[in-house]
N, C-alpha and C. Protein backbone atom coordinates (compact mmCIF):
# COMPACT_ATOMS: atom_id res chain seq x y z
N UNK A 1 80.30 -135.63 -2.28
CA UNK A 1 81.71 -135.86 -2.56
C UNK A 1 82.51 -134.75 -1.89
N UNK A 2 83.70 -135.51 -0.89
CA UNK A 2 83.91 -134.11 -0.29
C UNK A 2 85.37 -133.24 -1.02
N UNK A 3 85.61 -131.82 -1.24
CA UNK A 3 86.37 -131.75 -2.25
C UNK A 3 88.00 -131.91 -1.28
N UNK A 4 89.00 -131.95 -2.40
CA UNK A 4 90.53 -132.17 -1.93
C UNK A 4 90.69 -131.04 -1.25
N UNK A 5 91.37 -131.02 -0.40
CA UNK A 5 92.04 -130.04 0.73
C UNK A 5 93.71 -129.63 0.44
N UNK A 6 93.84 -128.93 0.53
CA UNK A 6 95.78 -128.81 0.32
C UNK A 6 95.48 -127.56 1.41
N UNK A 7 97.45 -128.02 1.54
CA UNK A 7 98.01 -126.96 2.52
C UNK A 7 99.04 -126.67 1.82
N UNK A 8 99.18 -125.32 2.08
CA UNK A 8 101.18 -125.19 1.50
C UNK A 8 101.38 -124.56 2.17
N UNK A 9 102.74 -124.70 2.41
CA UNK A 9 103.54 -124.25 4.01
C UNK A 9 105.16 -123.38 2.93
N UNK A 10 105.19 -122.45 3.48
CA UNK A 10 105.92 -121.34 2.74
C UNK A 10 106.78 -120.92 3.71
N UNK A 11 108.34 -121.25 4.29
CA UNK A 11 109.28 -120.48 5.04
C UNK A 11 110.07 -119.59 4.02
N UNK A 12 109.95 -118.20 4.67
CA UNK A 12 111.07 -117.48 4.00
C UNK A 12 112.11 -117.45 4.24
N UNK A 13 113.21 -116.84 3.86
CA UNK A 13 114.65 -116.75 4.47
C UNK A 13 114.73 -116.69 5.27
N UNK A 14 113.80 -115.06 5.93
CA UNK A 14 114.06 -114.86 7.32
C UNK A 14 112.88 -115.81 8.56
N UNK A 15 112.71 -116.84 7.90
CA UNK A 15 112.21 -117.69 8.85
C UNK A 15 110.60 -117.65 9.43
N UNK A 16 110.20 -116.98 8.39
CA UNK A 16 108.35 -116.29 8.47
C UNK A 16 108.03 -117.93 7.57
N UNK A 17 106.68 -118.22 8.53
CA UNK A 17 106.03 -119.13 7.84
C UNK A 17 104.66 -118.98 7.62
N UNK A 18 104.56 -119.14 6.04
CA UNK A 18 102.70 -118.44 6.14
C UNK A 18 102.65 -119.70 5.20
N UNK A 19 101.04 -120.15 5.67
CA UNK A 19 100.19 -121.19 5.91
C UNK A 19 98.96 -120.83 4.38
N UNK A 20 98.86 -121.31 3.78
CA UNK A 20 98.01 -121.46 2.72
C UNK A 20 96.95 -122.60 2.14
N UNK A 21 95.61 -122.72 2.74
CA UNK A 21 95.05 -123.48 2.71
C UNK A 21 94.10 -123.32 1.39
N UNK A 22 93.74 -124.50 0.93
CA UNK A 22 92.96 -124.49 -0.81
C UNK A 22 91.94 -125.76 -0.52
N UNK A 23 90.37 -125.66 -0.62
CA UNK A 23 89.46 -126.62 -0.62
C UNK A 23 88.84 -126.73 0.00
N UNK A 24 89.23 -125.30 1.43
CA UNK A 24 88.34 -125.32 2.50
C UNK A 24 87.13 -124.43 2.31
N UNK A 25 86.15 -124.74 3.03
CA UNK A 25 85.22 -123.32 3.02
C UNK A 25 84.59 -123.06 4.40
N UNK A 26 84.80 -122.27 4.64
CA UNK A 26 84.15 -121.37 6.41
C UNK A 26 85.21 -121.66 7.39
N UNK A 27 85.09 -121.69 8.38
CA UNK A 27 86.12 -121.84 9.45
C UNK A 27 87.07 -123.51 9.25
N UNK A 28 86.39 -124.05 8.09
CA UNK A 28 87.34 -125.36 8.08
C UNK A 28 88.85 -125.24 7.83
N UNK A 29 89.10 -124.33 7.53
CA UNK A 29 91.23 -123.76 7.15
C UNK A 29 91.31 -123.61 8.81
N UNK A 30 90.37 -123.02 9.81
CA UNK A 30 91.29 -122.59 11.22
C UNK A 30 91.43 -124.03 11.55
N UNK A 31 90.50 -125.12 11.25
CA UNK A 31 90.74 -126.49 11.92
C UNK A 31 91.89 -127.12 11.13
N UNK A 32 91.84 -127.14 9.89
CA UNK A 32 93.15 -127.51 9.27
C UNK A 32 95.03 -127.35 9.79
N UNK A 33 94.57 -125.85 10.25
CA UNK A 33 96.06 -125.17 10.50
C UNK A 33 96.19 -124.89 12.17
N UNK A 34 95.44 -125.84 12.47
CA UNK A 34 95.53 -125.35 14.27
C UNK A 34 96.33 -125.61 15.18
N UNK A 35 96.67 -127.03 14.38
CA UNK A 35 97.77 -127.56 15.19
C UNK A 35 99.04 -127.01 14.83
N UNK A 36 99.30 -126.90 13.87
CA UNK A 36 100.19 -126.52 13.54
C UNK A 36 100.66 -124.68 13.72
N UNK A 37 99.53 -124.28 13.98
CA UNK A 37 99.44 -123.05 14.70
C UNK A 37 100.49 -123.06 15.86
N UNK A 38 99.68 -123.77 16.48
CA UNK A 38 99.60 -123.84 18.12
C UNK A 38 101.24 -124.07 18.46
N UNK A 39 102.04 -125.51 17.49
CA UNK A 39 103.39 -125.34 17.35
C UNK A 39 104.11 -124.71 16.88
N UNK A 40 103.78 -123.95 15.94
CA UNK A 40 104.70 -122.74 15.52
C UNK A 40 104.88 -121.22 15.77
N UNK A 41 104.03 -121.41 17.44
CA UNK A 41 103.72 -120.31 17.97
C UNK A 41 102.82 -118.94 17.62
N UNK A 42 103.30 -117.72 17.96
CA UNK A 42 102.13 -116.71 17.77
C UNK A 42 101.86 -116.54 16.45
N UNK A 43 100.59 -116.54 15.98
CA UNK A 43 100.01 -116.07 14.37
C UNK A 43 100.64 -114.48 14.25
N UNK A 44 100.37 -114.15 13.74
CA UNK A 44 101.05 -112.42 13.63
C UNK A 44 100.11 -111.51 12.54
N UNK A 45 99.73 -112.37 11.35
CA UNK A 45 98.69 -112.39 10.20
C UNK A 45 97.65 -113.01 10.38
N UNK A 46 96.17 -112.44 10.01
CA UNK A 46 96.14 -114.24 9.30
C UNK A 46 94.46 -113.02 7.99
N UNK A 47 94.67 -113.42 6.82
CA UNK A 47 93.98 -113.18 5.66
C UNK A 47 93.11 -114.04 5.28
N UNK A 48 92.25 -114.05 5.66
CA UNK A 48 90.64 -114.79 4.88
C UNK A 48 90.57 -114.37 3.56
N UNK A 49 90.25 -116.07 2.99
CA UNK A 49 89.94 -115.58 1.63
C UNK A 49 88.56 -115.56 1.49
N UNK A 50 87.98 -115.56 0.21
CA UNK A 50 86.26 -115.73 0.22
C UNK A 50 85.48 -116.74 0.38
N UNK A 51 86.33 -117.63 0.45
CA UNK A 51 85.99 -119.43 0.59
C UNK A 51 85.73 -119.34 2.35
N UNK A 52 86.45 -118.76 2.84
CA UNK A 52 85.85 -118.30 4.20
C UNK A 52 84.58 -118.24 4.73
N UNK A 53 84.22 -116.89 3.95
CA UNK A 53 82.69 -116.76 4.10
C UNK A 53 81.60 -117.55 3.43
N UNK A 54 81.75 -118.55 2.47
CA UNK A 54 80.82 -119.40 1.96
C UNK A 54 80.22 -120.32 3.18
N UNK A 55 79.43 -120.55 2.59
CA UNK A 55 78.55 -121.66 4.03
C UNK A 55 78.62 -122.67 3.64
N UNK A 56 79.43 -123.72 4.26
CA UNK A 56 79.54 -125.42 3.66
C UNK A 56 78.44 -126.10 3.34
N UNK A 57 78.54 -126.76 1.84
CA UNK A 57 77.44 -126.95 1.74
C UNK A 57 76.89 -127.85 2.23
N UNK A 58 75.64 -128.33 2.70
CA UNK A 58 74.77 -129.74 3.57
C UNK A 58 74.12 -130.09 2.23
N UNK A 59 74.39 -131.23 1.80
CA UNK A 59 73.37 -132.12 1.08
C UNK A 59 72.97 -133.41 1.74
N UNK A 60 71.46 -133.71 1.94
CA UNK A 60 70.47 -134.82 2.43
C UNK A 60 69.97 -135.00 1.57
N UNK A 61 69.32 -136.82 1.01
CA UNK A 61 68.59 -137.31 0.44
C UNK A 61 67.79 -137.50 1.56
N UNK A 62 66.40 -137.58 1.28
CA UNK A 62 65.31 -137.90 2.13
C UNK A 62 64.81 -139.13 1.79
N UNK A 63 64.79 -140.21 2.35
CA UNK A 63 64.56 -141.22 1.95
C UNK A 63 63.56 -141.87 2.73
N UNK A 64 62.60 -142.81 1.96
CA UNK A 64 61.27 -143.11 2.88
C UNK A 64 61.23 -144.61 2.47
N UNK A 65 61.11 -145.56 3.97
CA UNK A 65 61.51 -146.57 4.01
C UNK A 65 60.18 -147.47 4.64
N UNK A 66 59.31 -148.35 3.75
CA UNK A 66 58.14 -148.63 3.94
C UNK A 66 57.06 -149.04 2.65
N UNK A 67 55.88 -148.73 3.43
CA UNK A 67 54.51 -148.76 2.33
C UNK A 67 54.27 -147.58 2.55
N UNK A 68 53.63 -147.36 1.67
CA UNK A 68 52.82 -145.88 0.86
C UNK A 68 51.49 -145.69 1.97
C-alpha cells in the first residue's frame, strides 16, 4: 500500500518559497519537488528530514506457480 504524499508550498511576504514534503522516504521529495524546482529557479536551502535517510521499503510475495 503505497503511503499519501503531500506537499505544502509556503510564500512569505518577502516572496521566499519553501517547499515541504510529508510521505516521502529517500530521495523520493527531490522527485516530487523537481519540477517545480527547476521553475522557481535557484534552491538557496534545502533541509533533509529523517524520512530522507530511510530506505524505501521493497515488499515481494514469492509465489510458486505449478506442481510440487
Amino acid at each position: 500500500m503505497a503511503l499519501r504524499q503531500e506537499l505544502d508550498i509556503t510564500i512569505t511576504p518577502d516572496g521566499e518559497v519553501k517547499l515541504t514534503v510529508r510521505g516521502a522516504v529517500g530521495d523520493e521529495c527531490l522527485e516530487l519537488t523537481k519540477a517545480l524546482e527547476e521553475e522557481l529557479g535557484i534552491v538557496v536551502d534545502r533541509q533533509k528530514t529523517s524520512a530522507f535517510y530511510q530506505a524505501e521499503a521493497n515488499v515481494t510475495d514469492a509465489v510458486k506457480v505449478g506442481e510440487d
